[in-house]
Protein backbone atom coordinates (compact mmCIF):
# COMPACT_ATOMS: atom_id res chain seq x y z
CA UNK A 1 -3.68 13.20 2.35
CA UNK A 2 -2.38 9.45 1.86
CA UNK A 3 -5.53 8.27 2.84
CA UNK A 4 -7.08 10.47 -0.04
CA UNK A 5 -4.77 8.55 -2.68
CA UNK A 6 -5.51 5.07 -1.59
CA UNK A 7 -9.13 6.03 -2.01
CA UNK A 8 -8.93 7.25 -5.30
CA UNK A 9 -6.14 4.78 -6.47
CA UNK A 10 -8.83 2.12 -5.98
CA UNK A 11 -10.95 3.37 -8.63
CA UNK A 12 -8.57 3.99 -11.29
CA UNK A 13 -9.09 2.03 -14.09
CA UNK A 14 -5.95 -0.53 -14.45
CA UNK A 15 -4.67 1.14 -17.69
CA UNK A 16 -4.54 4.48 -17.84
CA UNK A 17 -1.01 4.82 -19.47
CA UNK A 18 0.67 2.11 -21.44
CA UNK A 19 4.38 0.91 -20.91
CA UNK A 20 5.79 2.50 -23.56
CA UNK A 21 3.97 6.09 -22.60
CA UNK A 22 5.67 5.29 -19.25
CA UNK A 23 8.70 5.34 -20.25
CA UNK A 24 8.48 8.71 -22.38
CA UNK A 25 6.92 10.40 -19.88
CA UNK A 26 9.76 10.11 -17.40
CA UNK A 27 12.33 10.56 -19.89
CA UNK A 28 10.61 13.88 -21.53
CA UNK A 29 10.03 14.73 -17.33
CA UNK A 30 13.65 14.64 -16.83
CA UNK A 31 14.47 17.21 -19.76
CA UNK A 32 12.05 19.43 -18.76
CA UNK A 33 13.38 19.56 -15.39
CA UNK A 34 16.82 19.48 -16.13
CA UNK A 35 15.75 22.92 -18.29
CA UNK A 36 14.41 24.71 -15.30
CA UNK A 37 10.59 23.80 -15.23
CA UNK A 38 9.22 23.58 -11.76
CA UNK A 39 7.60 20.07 -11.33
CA UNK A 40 4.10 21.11 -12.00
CA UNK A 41 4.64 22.83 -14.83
CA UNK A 42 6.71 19.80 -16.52
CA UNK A 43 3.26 17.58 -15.78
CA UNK A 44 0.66 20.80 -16.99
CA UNK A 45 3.06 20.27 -20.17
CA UNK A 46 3.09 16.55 -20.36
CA UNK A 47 -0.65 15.80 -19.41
CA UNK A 48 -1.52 17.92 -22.74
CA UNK A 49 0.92 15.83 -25.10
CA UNK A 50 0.76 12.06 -23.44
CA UNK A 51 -2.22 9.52 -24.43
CA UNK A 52 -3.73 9.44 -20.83
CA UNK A 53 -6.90 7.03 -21.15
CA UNK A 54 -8.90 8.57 -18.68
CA UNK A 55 -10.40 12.78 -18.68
CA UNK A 56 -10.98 11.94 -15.29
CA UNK A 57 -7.84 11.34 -14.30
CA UNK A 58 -6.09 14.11 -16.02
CA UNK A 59 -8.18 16.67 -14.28
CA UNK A 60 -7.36 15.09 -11.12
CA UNK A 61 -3.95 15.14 -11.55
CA UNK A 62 -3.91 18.60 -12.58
CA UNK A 63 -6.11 19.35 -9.35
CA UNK A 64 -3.60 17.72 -6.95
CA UNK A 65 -0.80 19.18 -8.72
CA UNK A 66 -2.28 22.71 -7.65
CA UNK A 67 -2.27 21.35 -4.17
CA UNK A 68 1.45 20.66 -4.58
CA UNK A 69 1.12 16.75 -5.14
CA UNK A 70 4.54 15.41 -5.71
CA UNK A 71 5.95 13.46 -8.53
CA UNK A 72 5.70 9.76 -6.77
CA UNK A 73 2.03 10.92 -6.45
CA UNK A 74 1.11 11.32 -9.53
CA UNK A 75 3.11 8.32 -10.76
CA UNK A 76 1.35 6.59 -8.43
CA UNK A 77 -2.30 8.09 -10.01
CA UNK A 78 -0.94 7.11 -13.24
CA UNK A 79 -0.07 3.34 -12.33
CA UNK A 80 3.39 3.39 -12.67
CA UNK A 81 5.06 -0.01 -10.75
CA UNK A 82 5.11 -0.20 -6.70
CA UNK A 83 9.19 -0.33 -7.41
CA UNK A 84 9.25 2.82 -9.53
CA UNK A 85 6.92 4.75 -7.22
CA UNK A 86 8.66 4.03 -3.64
CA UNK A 87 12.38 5.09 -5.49
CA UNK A 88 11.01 8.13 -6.88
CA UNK A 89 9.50 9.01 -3.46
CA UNK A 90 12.65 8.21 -2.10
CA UNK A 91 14.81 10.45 -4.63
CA UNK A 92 12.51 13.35 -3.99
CA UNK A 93 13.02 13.13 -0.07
CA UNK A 94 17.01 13.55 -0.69
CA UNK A 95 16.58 16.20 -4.19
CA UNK A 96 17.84 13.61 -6.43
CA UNK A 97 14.98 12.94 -8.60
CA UNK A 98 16.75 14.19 -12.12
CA UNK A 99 19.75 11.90 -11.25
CA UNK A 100 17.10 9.24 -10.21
CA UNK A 101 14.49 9.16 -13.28
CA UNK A 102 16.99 8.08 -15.86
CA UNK A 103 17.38 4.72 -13.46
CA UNK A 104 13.78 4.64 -13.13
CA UNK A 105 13.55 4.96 -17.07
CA UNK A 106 16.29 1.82 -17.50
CA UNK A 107 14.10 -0.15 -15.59
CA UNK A 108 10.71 0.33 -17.62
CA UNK A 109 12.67 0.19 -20.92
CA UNK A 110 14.26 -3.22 -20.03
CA UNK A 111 11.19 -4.63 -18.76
CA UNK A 112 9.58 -3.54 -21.54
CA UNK A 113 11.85 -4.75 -24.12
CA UNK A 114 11.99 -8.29 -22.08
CA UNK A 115 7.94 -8.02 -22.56
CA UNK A 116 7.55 -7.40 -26.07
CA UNK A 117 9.87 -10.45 -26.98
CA UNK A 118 8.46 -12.65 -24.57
CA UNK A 119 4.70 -11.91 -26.37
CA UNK A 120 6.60 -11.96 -29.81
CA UNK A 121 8.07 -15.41 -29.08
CA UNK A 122 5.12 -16.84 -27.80
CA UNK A 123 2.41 -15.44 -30.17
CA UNK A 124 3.34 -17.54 -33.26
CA UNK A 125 3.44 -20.60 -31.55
CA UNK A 126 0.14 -20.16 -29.16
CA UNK A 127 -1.77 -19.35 -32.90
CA UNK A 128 -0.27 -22.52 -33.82
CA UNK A 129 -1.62 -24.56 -30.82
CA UNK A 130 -4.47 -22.54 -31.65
CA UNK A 131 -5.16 -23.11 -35.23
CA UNK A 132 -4.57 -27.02 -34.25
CA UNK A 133 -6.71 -27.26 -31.63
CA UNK A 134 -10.05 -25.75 -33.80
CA UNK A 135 -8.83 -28.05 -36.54
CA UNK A 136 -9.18 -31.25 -34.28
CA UNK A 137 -12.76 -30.13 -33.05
CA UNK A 138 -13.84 -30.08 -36.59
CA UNK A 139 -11.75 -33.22 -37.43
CA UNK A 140 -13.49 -34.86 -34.33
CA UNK A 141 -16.77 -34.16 -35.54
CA UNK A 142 -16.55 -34.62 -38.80
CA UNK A 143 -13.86 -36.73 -40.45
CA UNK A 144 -12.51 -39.14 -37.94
CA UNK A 145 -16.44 -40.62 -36.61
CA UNK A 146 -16.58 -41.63 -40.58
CA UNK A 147 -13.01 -42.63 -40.48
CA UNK A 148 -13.90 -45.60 -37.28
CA UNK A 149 -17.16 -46.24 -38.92
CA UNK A 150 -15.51 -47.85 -41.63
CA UNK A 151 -12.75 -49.88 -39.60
CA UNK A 152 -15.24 -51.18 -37.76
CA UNK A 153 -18.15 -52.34 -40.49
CA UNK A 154 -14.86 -53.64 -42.79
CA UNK A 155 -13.86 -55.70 -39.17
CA UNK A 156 -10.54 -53.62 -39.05
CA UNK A 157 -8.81 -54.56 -35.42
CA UNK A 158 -7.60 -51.41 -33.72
CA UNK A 159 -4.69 -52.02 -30.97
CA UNK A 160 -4.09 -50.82 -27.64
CA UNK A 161 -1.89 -48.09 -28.54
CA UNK A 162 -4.48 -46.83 -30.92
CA UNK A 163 -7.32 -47.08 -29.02
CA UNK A 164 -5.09 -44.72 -26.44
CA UNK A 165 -4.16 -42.65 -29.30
CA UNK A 166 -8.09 -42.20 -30.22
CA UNK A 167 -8.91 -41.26 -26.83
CA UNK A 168 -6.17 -38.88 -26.16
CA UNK A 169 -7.15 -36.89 -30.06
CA UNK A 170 -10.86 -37.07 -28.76
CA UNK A 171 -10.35 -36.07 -25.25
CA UNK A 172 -8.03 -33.04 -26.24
CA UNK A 173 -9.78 -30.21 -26.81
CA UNK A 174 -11.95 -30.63 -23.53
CA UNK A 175 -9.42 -31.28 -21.51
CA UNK A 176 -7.31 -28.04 -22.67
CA UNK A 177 -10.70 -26.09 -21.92
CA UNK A 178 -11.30 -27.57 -18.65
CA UNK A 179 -8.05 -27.34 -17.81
CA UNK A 180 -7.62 -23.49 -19.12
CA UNK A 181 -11.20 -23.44 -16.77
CA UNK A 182 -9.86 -24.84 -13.89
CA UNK A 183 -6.41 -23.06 -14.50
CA UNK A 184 -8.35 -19.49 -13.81
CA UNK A 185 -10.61 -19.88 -11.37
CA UNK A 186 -7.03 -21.20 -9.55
CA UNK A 187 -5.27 -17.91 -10.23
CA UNK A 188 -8.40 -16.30 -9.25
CA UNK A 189 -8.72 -17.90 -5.80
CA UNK A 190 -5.03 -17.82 -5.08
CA UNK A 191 -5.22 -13.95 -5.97
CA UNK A 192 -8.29 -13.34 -3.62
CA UNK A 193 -6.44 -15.54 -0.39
CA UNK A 194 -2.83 -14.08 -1.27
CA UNK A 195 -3.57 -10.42 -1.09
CA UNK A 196 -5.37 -11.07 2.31
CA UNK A 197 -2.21 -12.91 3.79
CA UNK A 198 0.32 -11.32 6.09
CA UNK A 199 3.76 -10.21 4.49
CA UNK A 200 5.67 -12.34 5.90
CA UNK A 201 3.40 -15.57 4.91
CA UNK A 202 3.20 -13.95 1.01
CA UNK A 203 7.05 -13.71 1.34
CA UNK A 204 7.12 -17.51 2.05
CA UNK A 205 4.59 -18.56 -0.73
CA UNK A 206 6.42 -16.36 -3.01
CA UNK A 207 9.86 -17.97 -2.22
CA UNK A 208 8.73 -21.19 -1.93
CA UNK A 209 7.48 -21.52 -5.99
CA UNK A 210 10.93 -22.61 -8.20
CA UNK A 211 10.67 -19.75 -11.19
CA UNK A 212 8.57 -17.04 -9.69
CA UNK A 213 10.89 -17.02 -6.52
CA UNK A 214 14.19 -16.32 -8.86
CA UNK A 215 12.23 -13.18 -10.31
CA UNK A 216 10.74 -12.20 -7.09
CA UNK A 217 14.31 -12.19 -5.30
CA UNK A 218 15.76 -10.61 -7.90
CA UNK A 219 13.22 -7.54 -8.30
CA UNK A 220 13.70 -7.26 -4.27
CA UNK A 221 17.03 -6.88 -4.74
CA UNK A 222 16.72 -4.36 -7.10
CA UNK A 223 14.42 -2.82 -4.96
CA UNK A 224 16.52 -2.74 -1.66
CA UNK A 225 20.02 -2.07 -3.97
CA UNK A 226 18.28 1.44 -5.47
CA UNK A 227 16.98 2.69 -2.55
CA UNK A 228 19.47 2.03 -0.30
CA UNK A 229 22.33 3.94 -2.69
CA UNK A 230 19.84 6.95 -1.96
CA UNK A 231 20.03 6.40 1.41
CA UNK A 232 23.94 6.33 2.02
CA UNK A 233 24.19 8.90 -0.61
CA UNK A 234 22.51 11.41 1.44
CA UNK A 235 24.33 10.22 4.76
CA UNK A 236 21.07 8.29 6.03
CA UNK A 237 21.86 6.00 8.66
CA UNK A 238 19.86 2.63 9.00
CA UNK A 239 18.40 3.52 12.13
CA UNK A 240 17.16 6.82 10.53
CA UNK A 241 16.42 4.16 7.13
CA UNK A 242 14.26 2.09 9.81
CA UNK A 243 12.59 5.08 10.85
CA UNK A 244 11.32 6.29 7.08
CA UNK A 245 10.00 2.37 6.01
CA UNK A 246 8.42 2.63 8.91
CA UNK A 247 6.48 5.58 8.17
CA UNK A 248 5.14 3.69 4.69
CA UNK A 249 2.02 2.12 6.08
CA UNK A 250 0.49 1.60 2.34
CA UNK A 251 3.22 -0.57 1.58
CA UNK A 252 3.51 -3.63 3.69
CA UNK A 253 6.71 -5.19 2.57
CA UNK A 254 8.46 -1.63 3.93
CA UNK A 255 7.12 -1.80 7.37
CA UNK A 256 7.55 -5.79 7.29
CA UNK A 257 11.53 -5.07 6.07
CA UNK A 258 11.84 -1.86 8.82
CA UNK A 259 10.63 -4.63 11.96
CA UNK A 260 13.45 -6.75 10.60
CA UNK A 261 16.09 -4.15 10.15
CA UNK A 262 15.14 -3.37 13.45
CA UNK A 263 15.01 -6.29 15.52
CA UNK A 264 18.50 -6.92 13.41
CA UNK A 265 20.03 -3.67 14.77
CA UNK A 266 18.88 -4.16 18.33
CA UNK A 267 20.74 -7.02 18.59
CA UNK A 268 24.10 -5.89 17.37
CA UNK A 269 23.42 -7.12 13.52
CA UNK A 270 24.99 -5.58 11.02
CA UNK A 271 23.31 -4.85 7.28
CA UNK A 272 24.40 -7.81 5.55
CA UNK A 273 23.52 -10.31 8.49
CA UNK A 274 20.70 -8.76 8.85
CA UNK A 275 19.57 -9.44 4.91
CA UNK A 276 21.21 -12.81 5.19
CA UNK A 277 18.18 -13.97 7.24
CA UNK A 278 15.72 -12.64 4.91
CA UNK A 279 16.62 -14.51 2.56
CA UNK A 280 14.66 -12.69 -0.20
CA UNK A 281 17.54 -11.06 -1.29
CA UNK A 282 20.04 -12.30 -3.76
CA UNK A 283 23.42 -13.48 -2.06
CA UNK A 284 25.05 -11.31 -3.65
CA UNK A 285 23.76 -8.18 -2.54
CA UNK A 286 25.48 -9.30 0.84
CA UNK A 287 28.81 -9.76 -1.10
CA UNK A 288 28.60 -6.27 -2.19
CA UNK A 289 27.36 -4.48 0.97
CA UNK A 290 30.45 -6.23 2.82
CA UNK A 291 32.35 -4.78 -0.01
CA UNK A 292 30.94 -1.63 0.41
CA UNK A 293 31.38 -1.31 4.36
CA UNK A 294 34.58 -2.34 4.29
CA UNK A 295 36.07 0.12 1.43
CA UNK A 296 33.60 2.94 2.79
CA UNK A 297 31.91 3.51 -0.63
CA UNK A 298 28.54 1.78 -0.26
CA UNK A 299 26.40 3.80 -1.75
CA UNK A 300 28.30 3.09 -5.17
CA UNK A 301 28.93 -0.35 -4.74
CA UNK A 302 24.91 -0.80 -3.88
CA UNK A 303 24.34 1.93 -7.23
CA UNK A 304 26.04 -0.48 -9.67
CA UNK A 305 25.05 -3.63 -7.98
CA UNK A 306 21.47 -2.77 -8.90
CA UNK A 307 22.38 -1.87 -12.78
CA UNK A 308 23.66 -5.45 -12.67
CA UNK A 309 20.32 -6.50 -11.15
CA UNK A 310 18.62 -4.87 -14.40
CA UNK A 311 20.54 -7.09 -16.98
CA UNK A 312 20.29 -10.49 -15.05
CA UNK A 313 16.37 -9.89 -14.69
CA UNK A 314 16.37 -9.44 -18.30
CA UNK A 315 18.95 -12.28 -19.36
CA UNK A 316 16.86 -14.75 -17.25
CA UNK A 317 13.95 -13.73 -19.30
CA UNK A 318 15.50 -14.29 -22.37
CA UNK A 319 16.87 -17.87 -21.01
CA UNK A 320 13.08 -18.49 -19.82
CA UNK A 321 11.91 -17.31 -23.53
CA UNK A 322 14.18 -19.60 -25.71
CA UNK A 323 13.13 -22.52 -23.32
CA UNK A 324 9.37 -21.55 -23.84
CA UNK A 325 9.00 -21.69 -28.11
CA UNK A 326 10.45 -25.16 -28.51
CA UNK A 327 8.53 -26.82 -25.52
CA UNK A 328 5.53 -25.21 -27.04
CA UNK A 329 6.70 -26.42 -30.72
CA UNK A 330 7.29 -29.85 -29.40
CA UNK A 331 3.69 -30.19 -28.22
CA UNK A 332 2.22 -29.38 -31.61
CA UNK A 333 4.56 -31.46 -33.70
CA UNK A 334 3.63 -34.93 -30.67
CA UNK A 335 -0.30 -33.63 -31.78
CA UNK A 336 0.36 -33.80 -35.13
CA UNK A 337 2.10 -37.19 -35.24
CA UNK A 338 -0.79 -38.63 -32.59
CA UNK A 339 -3.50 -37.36 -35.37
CA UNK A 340 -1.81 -38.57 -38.23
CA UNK A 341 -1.38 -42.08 -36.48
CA UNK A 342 -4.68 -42.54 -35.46
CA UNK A 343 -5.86 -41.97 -39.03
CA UNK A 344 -3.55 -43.51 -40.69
CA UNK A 345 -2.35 -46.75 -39.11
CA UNK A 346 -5.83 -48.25 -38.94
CA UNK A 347 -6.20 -47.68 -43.06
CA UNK A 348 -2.65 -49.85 -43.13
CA UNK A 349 -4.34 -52.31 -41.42
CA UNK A 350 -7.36 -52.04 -43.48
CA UNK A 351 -5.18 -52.07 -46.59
CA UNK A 352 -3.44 -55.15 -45.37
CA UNK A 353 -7.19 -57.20 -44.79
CA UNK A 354 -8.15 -56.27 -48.72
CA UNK A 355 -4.85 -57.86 -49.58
């Protein structure tokens, strides 16, 4: 059966639902089970009333749910996020999938939310780098060959600075290509080497770059927090936790964490030592976990821990947004100044030989 859905998941289109569907569905999902519809039901309801980009899929997913797919399943058909997927699965194993989907839904929304003002802040400026960058093509081609053409038959000396200036406004717009050029077929390689790499060499590439490792711990965290509060909720112990990540062969960072929590336990490590050499976990997660073993209430310290998770993913977003616009800003208005000097300075000087 798993085998089935990592055949078919490969040849889903990448956008079936968008990100703001995703987070109605679960929270309309939730109400209808909370009012007594059986699971397949609540998705025979919601397939007819939610923008699903795909026929194909929809039939599918009302096939499977005939065969008694369950909800991570279809999430899973539908694209939803690795995260969302495994702590849904998780929640079903242990019955608490109406207590879990409104977590689930907090997640989307704040990544969402983070999303839309990240593209909002950087869509103004990026047409204004835009706009610039088309106006000095035509200004190269047009207005500033006429503009040397005259310094140089009225004998007009240009200096260093503007001879570096010149360059730099002439060079511009194909070295942002080139550089956009060269910038993809990186991400492109990268892509095709990283997803071929063992976990525990992706976890060391991932840590090892300065922004994306803050994000990447901190989404881990979140990860590890959730699931975990299921876990000790339902009186799981970590040996029996070892045993079900285990058991997830289509996710490699589970059976990569279970070896570790393993090897840990078999040599008289405790949870929070354990995590402590990981170190893809915020530190704080093994503040709270010590917290939480020592007052017996771990599954609520680990609960909260990963609300708080939430709102620092999103504030560091926000901090990484208002850094962004006036960088980008900056750039333009140095462009600007370089353009206007290389035009004008030379007609001083030219102004200053008629004299």
């Amino acid at each position: 059966m798993k085998h089935q859905w990592n055949v078919i998941s490969k040849f889903i289109p990448c956008v079936i639902l968008s990100e703001k569907d995703k987070i109605t569905l679960l929270s309309k999902l939730k109400d209808l089970l909370e009012h007594g519809f059986t699971l397949s039901d609540s998705f025979n309801f919601l397939l007819q009333h939610t923008n699903i980009r795909s026929l194909n899929i929809k039939a599918l997913i009302k096939g499977e749910l005939q065969h008694g797919a369950d909800c991570s399943q279809v999430l899973k058909l539908l694209r939803y996020p690795q995260t969302i997927v495994m702590l849904i699965y998780f929640a079903e194993m242990f019955g608490d999938l109406t207590v879990t989907l409104p977590h689930a839904q907090e997640y989307l929304m704040k990544n969402y939310k983070t999303k839309k003002r990240l593209l909002k802040t950087l869509q103004y400026p990026l047409l204004l780098l835009s706009i610039f960058t088309i106006m000095l093509i035509v200004l190269n081609h047009t207005i500033i060959p006429e503009f040397q053409n005259l310094y140089h038959s009225m004998g007009v000396e240009i200096s260093l600075t503007q001879r570096y200036l010149s360059f730099i406004i002439l060079n511009l717009p194909s070295f942002l290509f080139y550089l956009l050029i060269v910038a993809l077929i990186f991400i492109i390689l990268f892509y095709l080497v990283y997803v071929k790499l063992p976990i525990n060499h992706k976890l060391k590439i991932m840590l090892s770059i300065p922004i994306v490792s803050k994000f990447y711990k901190l989404y881990k965290t979140f990860r590890l927090s959730s699931e975990f509060s299921l876990f000790y909720k339902n009186g799981i112990s970590l040996h029996k936790i070892v045993d079900i990540y285990s058991q997830q062969k289509d996710d490699n960072y589970l059976t990569y964490l279970a070896d570790a929590l393993s090897t840990g336990t078999q040599r008289g490590l405790n949870l929070s030592e354990i995590l402590t050499k990981l170190s893809c976990f915020e530190d704080e997660l093994v503040i709270f976990i010590e917290e939480g073993e020592k007052k017996g209430h771990l599954e609520v310290e680990l609960k909260l821990y990963s609300e708080i998770i939430i709102d620092k993913i999103q504030q560091s977003m926000q901090f990484i947004i208002k850094f962004i616009q006036p960088c980008i800003f900056l750039i333009i208005a140095i462009m600007i100044v370089s353009l206007y000097l290389v035009i004008m300075l030379p007609m001083f000087d030219l102004m200053q030989t008629i004299k």
